[in-house]
Protein backbone atom coordinates (compact mmCIF):
# COMPACT_ATOMS: atom_id res chain seq x y z
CA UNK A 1 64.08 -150.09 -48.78
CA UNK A 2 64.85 -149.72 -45.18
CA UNK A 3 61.63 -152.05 -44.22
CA UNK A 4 62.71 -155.06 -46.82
CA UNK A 5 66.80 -154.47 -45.37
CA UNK A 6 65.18 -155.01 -41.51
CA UNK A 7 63.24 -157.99 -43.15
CA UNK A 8 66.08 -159.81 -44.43
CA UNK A 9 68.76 -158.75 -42.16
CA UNK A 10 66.61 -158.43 -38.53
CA UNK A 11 69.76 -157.69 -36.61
CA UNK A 12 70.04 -154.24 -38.96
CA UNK A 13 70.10 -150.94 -37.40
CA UNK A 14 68.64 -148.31 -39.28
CA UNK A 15 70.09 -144.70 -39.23
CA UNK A 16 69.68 -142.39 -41.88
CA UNK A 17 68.17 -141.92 -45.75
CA UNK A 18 67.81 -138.92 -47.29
CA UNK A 19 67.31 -138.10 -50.82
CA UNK A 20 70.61 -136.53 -52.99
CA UNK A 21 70.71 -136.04 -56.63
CA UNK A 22 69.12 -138.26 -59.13
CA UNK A 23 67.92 -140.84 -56.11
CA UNK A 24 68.58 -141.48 -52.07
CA UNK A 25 70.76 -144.07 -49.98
CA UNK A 26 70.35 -145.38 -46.32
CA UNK A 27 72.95 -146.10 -43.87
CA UNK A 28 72.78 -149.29 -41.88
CA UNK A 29 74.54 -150.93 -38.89
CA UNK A 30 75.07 -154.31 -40.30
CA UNK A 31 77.75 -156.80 -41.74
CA UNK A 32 78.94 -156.28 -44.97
CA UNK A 33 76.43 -156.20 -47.85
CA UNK A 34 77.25 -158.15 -51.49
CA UNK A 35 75.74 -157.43 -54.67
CA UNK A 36 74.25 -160.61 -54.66
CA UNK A 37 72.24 -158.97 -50.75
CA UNK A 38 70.79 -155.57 -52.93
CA UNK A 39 68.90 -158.19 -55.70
CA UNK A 40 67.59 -159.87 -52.36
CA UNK A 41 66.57 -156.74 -51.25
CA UNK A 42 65.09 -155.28 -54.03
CA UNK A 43 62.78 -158.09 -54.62
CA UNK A 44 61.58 -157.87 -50.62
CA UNK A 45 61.08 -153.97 -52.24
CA UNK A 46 59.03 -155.07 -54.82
CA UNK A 47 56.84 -157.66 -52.42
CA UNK A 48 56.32 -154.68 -50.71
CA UNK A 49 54.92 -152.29 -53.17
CA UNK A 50 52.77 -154.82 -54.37
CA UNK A 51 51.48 -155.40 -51.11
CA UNK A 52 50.05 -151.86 -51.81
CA UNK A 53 50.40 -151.08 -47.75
CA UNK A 54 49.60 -147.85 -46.68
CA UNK A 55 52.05 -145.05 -45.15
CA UNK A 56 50.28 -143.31 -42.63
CA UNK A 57 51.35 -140.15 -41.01
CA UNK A 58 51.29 -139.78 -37.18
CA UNK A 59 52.17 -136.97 -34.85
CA UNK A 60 53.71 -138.14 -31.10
CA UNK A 61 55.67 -136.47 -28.17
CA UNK A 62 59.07 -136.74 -27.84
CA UNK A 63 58.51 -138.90 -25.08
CA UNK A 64 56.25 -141.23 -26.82
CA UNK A 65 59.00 -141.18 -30.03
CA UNK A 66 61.25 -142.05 -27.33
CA UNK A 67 59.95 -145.03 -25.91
CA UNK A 68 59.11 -146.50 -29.00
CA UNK A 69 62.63 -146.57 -30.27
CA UNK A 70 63.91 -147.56 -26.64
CA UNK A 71 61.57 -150.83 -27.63
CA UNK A 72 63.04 -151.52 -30.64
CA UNK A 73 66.48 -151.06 -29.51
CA UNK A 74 67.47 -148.40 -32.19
CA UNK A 75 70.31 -146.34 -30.66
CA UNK A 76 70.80 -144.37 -34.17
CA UNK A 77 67.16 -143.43 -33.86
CA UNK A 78 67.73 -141.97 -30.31
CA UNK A 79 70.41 -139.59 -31.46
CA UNK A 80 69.00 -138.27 -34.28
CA UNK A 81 65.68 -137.48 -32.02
CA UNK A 82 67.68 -135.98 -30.03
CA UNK A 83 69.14 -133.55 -32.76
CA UNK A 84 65.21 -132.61 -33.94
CA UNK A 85 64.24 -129.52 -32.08
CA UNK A 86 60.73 -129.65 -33.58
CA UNK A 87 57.57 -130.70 -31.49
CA UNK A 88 55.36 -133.05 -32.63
CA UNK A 89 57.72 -135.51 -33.56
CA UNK A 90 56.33 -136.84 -37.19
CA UNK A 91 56.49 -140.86 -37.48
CA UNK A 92 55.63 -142.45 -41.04
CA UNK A 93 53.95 -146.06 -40.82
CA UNK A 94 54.50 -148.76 -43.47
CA UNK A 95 51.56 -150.71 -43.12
CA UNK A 96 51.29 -152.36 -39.26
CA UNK A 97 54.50 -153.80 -39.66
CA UNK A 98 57.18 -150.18 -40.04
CA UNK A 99 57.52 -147.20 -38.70
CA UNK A 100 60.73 -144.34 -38.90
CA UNK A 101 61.06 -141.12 -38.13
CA UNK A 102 60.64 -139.19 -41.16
CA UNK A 103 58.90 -135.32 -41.81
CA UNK A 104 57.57 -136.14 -45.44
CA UNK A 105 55.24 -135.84 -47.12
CA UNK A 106 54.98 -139.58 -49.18
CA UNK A 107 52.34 -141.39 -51.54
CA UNK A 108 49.60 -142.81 -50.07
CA UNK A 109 50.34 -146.42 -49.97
CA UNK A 110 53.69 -148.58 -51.54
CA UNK A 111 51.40 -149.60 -54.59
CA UNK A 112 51.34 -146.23 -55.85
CA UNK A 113 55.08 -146.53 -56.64
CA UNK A 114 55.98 -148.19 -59.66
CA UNK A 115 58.41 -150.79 -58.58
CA UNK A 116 59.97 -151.41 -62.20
CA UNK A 117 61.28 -147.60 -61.86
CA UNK A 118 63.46 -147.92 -58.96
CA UNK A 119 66.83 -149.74 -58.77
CA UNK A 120 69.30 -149.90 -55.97
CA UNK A 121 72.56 -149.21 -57.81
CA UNK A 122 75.70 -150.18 -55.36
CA UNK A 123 76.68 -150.35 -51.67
CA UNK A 124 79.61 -148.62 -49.76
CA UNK A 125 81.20 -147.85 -46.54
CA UNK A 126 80.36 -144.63 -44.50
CA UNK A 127 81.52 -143.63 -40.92
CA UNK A 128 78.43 -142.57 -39.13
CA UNK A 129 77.95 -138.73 -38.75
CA UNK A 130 80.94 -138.78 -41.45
CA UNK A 131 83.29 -139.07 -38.66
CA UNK A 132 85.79 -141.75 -38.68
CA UNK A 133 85.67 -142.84 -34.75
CA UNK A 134 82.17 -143.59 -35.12
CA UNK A 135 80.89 -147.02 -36.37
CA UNK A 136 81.75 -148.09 -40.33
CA UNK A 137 77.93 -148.50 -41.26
CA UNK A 138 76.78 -150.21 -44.87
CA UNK A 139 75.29 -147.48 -47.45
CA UNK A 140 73.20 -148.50 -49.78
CA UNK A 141 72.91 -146.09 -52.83
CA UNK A 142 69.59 -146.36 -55.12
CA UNK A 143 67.29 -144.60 -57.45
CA UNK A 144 63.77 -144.40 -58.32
CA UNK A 145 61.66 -142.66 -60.81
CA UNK A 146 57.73 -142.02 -61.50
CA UNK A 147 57.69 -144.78 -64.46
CA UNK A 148 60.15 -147.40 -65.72
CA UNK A 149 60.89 -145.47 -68.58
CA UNK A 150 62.23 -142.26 -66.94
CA UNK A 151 64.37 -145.14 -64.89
CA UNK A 152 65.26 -146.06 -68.33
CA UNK A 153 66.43 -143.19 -69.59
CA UNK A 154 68.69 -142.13 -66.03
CA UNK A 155 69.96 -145.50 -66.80
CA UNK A 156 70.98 -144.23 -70.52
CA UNK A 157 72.41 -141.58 -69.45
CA UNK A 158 74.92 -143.17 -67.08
CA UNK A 159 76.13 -145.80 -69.82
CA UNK A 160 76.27 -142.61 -72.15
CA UNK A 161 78.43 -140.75 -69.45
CA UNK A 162 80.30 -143.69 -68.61
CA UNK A 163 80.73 -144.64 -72.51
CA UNK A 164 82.31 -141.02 -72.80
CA UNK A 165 84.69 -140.76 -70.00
CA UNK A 166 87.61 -139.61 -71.07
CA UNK A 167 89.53 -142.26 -68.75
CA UNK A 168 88.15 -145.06 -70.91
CA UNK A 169 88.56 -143.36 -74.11
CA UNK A 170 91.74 -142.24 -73.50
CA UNK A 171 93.15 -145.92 -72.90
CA UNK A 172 91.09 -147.25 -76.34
CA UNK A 173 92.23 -144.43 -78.46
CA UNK A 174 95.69 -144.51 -77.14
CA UNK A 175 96.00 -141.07 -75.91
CA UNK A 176 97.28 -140.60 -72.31
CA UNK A 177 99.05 -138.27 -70.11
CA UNK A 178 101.25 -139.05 -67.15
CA UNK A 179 101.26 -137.79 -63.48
CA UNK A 180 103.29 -138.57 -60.94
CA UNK A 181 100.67 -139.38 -58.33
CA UNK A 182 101.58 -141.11 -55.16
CA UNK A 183 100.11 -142.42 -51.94
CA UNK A 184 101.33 -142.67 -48.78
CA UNK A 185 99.63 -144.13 -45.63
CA UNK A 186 100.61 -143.70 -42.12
CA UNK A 187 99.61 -143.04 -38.91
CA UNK A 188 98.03 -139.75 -37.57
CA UNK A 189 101.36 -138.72 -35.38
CA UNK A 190 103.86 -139.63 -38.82
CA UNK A 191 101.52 -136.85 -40.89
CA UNK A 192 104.09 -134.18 -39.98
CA UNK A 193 107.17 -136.14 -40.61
CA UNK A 194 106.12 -137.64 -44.09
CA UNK A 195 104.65 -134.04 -45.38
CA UNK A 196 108.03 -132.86 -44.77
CA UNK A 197 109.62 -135.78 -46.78
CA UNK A 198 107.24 -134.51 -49.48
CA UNK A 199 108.15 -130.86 -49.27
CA UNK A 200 112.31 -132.15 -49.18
CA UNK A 201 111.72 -134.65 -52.20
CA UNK A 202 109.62 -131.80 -54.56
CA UNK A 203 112.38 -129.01 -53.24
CA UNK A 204 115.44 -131.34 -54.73
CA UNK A 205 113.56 -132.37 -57.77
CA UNK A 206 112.24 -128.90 -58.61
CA UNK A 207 116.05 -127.65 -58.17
CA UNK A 208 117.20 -129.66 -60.56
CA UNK A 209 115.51 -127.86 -62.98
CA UNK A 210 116.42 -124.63 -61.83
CA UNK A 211 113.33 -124.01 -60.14
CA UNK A 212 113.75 -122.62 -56.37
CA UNK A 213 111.13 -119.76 -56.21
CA UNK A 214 107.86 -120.48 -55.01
CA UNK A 215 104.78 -119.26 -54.49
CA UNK A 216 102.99 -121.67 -51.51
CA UNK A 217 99.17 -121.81 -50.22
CA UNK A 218 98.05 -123.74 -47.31
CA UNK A 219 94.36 -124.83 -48.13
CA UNK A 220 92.15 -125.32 -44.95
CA UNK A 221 88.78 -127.03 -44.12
CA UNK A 222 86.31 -126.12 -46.96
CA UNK A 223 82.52 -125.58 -45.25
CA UNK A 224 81.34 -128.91 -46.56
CA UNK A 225 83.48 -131.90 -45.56
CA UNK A 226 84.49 -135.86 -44.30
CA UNK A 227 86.10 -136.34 -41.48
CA UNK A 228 86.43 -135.54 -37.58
CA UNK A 229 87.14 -131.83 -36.44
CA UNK A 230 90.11 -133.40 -34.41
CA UNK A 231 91.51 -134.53 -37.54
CA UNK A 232 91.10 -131.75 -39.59
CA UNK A 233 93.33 -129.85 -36.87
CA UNK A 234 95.77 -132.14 -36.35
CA UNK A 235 96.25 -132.35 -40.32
CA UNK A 236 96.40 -128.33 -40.77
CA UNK A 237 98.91 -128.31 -38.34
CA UNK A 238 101.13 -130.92 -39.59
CA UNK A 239 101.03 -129.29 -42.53
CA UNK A 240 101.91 -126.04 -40.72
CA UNK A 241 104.52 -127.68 -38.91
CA UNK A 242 105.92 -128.78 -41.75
CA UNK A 243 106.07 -125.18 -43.59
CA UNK A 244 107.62 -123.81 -41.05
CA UNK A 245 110.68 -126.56 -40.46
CA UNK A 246 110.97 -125.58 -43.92
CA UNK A 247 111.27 -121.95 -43.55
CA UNK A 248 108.83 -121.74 -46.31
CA UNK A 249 106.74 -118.46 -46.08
CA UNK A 250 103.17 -119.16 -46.99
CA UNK A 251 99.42 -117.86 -47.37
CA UNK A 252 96.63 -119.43 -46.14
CA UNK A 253 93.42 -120.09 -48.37
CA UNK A 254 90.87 -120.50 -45.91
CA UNK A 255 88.11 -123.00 -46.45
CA UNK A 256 89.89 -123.53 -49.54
CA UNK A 257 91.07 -127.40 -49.40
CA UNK A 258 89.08 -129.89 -50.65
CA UNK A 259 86.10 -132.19 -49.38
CA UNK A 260 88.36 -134.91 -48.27
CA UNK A 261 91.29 -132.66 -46.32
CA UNK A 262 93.88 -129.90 -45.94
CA UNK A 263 96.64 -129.27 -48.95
CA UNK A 264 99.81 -127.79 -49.74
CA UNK A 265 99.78 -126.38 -53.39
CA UNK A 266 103.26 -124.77 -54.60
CA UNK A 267 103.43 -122.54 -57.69
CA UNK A 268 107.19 -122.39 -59.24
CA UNK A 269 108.32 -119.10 -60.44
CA UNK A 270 110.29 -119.04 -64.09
CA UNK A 271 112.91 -117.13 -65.75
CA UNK A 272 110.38 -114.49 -66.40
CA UNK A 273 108.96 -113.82 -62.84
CA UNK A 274 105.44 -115.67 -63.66
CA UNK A 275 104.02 -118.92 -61.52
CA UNK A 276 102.64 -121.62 -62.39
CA UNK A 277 100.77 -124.46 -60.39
CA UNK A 278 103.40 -127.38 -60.12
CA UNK A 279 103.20 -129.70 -57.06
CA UNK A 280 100.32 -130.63 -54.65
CA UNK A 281 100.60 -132.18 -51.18
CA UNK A 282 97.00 -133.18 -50.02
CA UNK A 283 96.02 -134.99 -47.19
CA UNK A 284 93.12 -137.56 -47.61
CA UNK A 285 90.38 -138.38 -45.20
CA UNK A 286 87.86 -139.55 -47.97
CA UNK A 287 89.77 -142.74 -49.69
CA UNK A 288 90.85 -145.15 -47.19
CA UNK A 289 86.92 -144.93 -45.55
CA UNK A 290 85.94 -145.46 -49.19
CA UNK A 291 87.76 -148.26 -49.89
CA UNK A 292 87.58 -149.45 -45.75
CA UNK A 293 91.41 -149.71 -45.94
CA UNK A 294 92.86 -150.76 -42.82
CA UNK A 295 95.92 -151.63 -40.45
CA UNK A 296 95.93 -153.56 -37.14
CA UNK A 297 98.17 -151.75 -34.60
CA UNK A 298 100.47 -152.63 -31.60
CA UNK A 299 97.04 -153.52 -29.54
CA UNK A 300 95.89 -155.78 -32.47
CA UNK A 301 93.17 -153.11 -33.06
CA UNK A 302 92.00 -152.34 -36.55
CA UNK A 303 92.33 -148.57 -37.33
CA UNK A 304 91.66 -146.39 -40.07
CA UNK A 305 95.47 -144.85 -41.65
CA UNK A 306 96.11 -141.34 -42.75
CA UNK A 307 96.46 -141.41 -46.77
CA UNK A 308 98.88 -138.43 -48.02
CA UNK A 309 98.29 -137.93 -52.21
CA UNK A 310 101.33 -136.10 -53.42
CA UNK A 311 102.33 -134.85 -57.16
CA UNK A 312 105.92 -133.28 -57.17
CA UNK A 313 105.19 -131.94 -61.05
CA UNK A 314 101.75 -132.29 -61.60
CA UNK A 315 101.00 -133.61 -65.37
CA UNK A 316 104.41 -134.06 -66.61
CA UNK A 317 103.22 -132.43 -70.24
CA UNK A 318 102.03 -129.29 -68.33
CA UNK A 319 105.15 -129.03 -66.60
CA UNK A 320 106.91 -129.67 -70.40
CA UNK A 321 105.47 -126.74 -71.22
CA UNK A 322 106.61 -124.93 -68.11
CA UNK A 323 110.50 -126.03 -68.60
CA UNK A 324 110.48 -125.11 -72.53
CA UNK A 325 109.05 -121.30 -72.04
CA UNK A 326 111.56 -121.19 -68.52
CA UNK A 327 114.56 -121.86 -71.14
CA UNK A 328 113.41 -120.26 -73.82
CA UNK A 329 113.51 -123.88 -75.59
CA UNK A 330 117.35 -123.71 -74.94
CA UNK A 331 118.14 -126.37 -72.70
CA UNK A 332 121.21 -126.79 -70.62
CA UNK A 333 123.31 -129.80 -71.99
CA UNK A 334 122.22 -132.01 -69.71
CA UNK A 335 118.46 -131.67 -70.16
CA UNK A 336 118.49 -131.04 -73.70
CA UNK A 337 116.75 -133.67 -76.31
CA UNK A 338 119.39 -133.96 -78.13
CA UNK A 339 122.76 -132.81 -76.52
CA UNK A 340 125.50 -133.41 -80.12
CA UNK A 341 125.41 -133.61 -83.45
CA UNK A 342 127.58 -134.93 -85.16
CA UNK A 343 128.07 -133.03 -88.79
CA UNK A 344 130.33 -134.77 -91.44
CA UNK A 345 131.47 -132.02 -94.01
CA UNK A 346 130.69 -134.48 -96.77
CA UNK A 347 129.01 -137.96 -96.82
CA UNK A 348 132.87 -139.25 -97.38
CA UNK A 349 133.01 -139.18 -93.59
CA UNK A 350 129.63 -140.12 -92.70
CA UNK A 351 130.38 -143.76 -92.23
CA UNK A 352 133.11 -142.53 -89.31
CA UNK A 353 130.32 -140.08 -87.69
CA UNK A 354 128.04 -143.16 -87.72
CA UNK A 355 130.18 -145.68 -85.34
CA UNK A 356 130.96 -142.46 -83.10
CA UNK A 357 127.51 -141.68 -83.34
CA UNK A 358 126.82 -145.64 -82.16
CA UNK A 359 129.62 -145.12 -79.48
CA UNK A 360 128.01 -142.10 -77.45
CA UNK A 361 124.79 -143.81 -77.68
CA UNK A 362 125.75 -146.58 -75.96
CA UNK A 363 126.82 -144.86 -72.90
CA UNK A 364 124.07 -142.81 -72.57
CA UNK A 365 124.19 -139.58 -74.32
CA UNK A 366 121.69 -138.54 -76.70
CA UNK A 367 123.61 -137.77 -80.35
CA UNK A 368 122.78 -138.10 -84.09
CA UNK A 369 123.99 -137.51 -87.25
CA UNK A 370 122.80 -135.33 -89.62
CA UNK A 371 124.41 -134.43 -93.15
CA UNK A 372 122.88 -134.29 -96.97
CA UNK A 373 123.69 -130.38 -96.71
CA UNK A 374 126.76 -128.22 -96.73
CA UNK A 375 128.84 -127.26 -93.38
CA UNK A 376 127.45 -123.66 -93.03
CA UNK A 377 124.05 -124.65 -93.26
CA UNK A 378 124.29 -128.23 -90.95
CA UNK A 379 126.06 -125.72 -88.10
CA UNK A 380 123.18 -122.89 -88.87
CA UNK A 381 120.07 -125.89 -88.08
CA UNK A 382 121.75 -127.13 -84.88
CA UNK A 383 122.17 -123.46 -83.36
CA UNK A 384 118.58 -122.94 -84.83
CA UNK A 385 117.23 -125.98 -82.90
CA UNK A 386 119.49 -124.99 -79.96
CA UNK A 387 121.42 -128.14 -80.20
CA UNK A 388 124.15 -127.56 -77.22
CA UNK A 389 127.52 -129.19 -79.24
CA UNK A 390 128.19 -129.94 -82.51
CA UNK A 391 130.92 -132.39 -83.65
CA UNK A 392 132.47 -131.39 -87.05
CA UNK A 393 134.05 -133.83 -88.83
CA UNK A 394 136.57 -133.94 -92.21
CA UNK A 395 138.79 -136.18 -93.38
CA UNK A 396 141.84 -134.88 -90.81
CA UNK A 397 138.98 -135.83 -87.91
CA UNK A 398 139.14 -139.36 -89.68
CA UNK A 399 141.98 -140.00 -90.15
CA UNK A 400 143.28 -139.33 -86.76
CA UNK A 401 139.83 -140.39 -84.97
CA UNK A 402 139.62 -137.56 -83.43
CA UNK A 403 136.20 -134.80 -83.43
CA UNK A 404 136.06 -130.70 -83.69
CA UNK A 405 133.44 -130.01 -81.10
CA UNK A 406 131.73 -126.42 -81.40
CA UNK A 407 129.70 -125.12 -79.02
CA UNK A 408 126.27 -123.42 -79.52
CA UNK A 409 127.40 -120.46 -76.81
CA UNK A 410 130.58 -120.86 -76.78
CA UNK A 411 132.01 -121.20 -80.54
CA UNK A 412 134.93 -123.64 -81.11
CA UNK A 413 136.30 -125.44 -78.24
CA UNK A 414 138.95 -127.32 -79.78
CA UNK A 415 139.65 -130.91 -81.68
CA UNK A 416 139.87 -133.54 -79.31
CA UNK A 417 140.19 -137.75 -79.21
CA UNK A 418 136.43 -139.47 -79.29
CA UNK A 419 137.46 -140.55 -75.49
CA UNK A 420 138.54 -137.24 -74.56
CA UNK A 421 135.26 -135.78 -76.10
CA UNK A 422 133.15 -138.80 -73.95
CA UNK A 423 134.99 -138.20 -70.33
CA UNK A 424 134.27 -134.51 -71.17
CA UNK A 425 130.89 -134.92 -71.93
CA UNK A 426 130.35 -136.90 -69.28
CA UNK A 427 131.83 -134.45 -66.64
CA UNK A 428 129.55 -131.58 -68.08
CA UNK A 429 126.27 -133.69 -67.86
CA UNK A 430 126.76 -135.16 -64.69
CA UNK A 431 127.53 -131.30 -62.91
CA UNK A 432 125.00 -129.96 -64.59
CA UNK A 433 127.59 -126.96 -66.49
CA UNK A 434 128.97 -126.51 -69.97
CA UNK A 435 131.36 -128.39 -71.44
């Protein structure tokens, strides 16, 4: 592949392409490749198989390797000659017309590889050495296979995989969940300052819900990872920083962040003592390379930003879950699903309970009705279903438009005018307490 690239695109640097799981890629200095560039390239692959040239071993100094990449002015080459320790250095030939450095072993000529079992799948951005101040090179990914029909089947596979992902089914089949993922970008010095941001936004959300107990790890640089060393510090230590402006205590899982950079995980702590993983702060190296996002700066100089991947509940059903087993299902009034009912002690009244019913609704509280069974037994089913107030109304509550409210803890508060009952109501939901 790297021969028919330096064919079509002479001006190409070569640099690296080793083999990974199910097939190889090769990183090349060059301008941006298309999809429409890897079919030109394949079919300069498949010229050259049929060419059946051969690929001969050969065994030179480092000297001699040295002066032959000096000649074809392949900088990439020097440095990674420089990082093999062996002597002889081990060249592969392509014929009279390509040489790399390369240890082997390989077939004896290009025809002996079938070319209908290889396919070059895509093409992506990579930082050389993985390190984002070196130059953005052009990766092509492929894949090849001893017979087109092994090729076949990897290619099965992959639609099969693909045809199963539960991303794609979930959006056919209707069936989602919901996270609140974010992104932020910025600049390496604003890491600090918008990781704090994060930490002050998940603090007042979390205490809204009564959570303000937490258990908080501090995930560093796993063995295997993207990105610059300098990075990686100055991340862990904004991160840090942040933490401790905080006051936060915290452990520190080391090697324990991801691939792509340092995170902040927080576990909340519930009305029975136990934790459970809530919100994420994770600093990302990996995505804006990926996807070569960019920003020109005060020197009109393209850089790379800083992307910041924060989840102040995590998947909002696991949290759900979390909230209902924290309150024992018994919501305060103003979290609770449904924070009245209204309970007419015979349908006589029900068209009354209705228009109040409509009334609440429309500024915001969440009522209903419910009747068809006597008194004792509507007022048992709301405290069963932890209901928060009940409304009880007869035909005195009609006639004078007024509403017995009952609370679940509380037991009778009193019988008061619909407005009363609203400004009340209101009061209680917007400080958070009992009526």
């Amino acid at each position: 592949m790297a021969m028919a690239v330096q064919k079509l695109f002479p001006n190409a640097k070569v640099t690296i392409g080793p083999w990974i799981d199910n097939g190889f890629y090769y990183d090349f200095d060059m301008e941006p490749l298309t999809d429409k560039d890897l079919k030109k390239v394949k079919k300069e692959m498949d010229r050259i198989i049929r060419r059946n040239l051969p690929l001969v071993r050969e065994e030179v100094s480092r000297e001699e390797a040295q002066k032959r990449i000096e000649a074809l002015n392949e900088p990439y080459k020097l440095e990674i000659l420089e990082s093999i320790k062996e002597e002889p250095i081990t060249i592969y030939h392509i014929g009279e017309e390509w040489w790399d450095l390369c240890a082997g072993p390989h077939v004896e000529s290009t025809g002996k590889i079938d070319r209908k079992a290889v396919e070059l799948e895509s093409v992506a951005g990579a930082y050389w050495r993985g390190d984002e101040k070196n130059q953005m090179l052009q990766r092509i990914y492929g894949t090849a296979w001893e017979n087109e029909d092994q090729l076949k089947a990897y290619i099965h596979f992959k639609e099969e995989a693909k045809r199963r992902d539960h991303r794609r089914l979930g959006q056919d089949l209707d069936l989602f969940s919901i996270q609140d993922d974010a992104h932020i970008f910025c600049l390496e010095n604003q890491i600090q300052d918008e990781i704090r941001g994060v930490l002050d936004l998940t603090e007042q959300i979390l205490g809204q819900f009564g959570f303000r107990y937490y258990e908080i790890n501090l995930s560093t640089r796993p063995e295997k990872s993207v990105g610059s060393d300098d990075i990686w510090e100055k991340a862990t230590i904004a991160l840090k920083n942040a933490l401790h402006d905080k006051g936060w205590e915290y452990k520190v899982d080391e090697g324990g962040g991801a691939f792509y950079g340092p995170k902040i995980d927080l576990k909340i702590e519930d009305a029975l003592g136990r934790k459970w993983q809530c919100s994420t702060v994770q600093v990302d190296f990996n995505l804006p390379e990926r996807f070569d996002i960019t920003y020109v700066d005060s020197n009109s100089e393209k850089k790379r930003p800083i992307m910041i991947h924060r989840a102040v509940l995590g998947s909002l059903e696991r949290f759900f879950g979390v909230l209902i087993e924290h309150y024992a299902g018994d919501f305060p009034l103003w979290l609770a699903p449904t924070q009245a009912r209204i309970l007419p002690v015979t349908d006589n009244e029900l068209q009354y309970c209705n228009e109040v019913a409509s009334e609440l609704k429309s500024r915001g509280f969440r009522v209903e009705v419910c009747h068809g069974e006597r008194l004792p037994k509507l007022i048992r089913n709301a405290e069963t279903q932890k209901v928060p107030l009940m409304a009880v109304v007869g035909p005195k509550e009609v006639q004078a438009r007024t509403l017995t409210i009952r609370s679940r803890h509380n037991g009778e508060i009193g019988t008061m005018p619909v407005d009363e009952f609203t400004t009340r109501l209101q009061l209680a939901v917007t400080n958070k307490s009992s009526l």
